[in-house]
C-alpha atoms as a PDB file:
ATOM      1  CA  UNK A   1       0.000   0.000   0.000  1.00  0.00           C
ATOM      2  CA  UNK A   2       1.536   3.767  -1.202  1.00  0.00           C
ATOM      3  CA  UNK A   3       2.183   5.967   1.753  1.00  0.00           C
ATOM      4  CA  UNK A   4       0.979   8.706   0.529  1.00  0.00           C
ATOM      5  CA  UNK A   5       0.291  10.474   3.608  1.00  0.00           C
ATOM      6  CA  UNK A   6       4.189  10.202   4.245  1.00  0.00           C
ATOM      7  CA  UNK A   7       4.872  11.677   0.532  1.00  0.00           C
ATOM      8  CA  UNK A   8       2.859  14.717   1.520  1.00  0.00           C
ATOM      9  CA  UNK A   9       4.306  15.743   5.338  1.00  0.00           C
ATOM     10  CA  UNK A  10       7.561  14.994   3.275  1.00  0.00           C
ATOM     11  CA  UNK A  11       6.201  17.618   0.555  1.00  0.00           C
ATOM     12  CA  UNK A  12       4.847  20.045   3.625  1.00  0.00           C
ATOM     13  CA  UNK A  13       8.353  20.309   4.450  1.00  0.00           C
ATOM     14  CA  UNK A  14       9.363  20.828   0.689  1.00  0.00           C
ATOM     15  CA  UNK A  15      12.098  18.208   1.408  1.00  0.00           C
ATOM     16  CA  UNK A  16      12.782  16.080  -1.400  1.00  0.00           C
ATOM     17  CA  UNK A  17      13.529  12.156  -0.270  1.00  0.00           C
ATOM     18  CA  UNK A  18      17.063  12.753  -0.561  1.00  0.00           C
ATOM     19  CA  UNK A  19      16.515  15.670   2.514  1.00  0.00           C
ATOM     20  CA  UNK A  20      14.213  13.046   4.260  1.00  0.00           C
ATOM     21  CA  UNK A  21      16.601  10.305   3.947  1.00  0.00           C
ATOM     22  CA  UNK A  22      19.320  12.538   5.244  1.00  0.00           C
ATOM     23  CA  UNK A  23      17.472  12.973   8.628  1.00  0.00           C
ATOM     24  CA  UNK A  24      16.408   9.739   8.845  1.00  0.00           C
ATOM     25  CA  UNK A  25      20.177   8.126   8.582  1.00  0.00           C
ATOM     26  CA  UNK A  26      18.793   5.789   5.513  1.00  0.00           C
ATOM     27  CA  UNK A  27      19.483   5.826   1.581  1.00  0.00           C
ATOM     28  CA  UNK A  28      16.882   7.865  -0.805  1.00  0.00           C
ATOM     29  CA  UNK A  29      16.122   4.720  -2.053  1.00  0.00           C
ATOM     30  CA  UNK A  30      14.695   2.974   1.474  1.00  0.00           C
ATOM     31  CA  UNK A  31      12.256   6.267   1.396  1.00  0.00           C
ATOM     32  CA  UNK A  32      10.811   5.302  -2.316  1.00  0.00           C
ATOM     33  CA  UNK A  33      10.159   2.387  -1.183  1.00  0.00           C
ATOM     34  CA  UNK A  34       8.701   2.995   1.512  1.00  0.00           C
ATOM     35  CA  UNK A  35       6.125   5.518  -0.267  1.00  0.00           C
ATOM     36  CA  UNK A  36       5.933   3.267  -3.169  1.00  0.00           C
ATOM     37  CA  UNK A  37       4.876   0.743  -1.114  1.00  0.00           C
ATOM     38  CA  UNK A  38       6.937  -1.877  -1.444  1.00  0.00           C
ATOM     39  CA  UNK A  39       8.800  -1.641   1.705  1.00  0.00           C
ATOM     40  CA  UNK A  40       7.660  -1.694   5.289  1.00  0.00           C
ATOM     41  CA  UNK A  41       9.435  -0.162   7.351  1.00  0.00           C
ATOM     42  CA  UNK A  42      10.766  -1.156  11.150  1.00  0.00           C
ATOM     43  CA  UNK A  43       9.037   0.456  14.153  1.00  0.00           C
ATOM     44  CA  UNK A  44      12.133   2.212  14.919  1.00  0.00           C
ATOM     45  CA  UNK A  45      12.615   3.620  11.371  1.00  0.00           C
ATOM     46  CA  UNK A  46       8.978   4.803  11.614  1.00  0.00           C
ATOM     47  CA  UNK A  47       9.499   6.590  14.756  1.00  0.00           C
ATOM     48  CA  UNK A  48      12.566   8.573  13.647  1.00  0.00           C
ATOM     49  CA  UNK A  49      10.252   9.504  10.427  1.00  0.00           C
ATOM     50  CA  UNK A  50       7.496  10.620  12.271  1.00  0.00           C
ATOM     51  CA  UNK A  51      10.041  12.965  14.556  1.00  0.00           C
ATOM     52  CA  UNK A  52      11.792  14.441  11.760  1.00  0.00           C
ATOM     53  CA  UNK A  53       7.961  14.993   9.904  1.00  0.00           C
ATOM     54  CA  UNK A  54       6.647  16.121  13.357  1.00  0.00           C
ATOM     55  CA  UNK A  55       3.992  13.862  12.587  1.00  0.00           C
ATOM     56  CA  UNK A  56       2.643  10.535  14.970  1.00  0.00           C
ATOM     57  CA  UNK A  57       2.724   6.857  14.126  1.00  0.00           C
ATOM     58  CA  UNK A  58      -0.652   7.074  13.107  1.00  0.00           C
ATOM     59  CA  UNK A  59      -1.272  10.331  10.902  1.00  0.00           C
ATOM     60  CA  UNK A  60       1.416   8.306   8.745  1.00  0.00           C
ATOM     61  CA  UNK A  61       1.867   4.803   9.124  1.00  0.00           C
ATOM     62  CA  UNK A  62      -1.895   3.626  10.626  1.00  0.00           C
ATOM     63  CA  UNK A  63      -4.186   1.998   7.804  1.00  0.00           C
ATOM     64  CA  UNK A  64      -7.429   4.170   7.388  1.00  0.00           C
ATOM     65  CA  UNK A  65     -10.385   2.436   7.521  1.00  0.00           C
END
């Protein structure tokens, strides 16, 4: 599933996924993924997104109903 509530705090910020990856201590790449979908992430790599986003677990990374 696309995160695309990820994509746009990471747009809010005008950061590209380069910038977000930079914060985060992972490669562009891991970021994609992770908005493309096609990688979930650890709890611990979610956290550190959600500080650097100022954002909580679940405005990005809990399913909607």
């Amino acid at each position: 599933m696309k995160n695309l509530r990820m994509k746009a705090a990471r747009a809010g910020k005008d950061w590209s996924q380069q910038e977000l990856a930079n914060q985060v201590g992972v490669s562009r790449q891991t970021i994609s993924a992770i908005e493309k979908g096609n990688y979930n992430p650890s709890v611990d790599l979610c956290i550190r997104i959600c500080q650097v986003l100022g954002k909580s677990l679940d405005d990005l990374f809990w399913p909607e109903n």
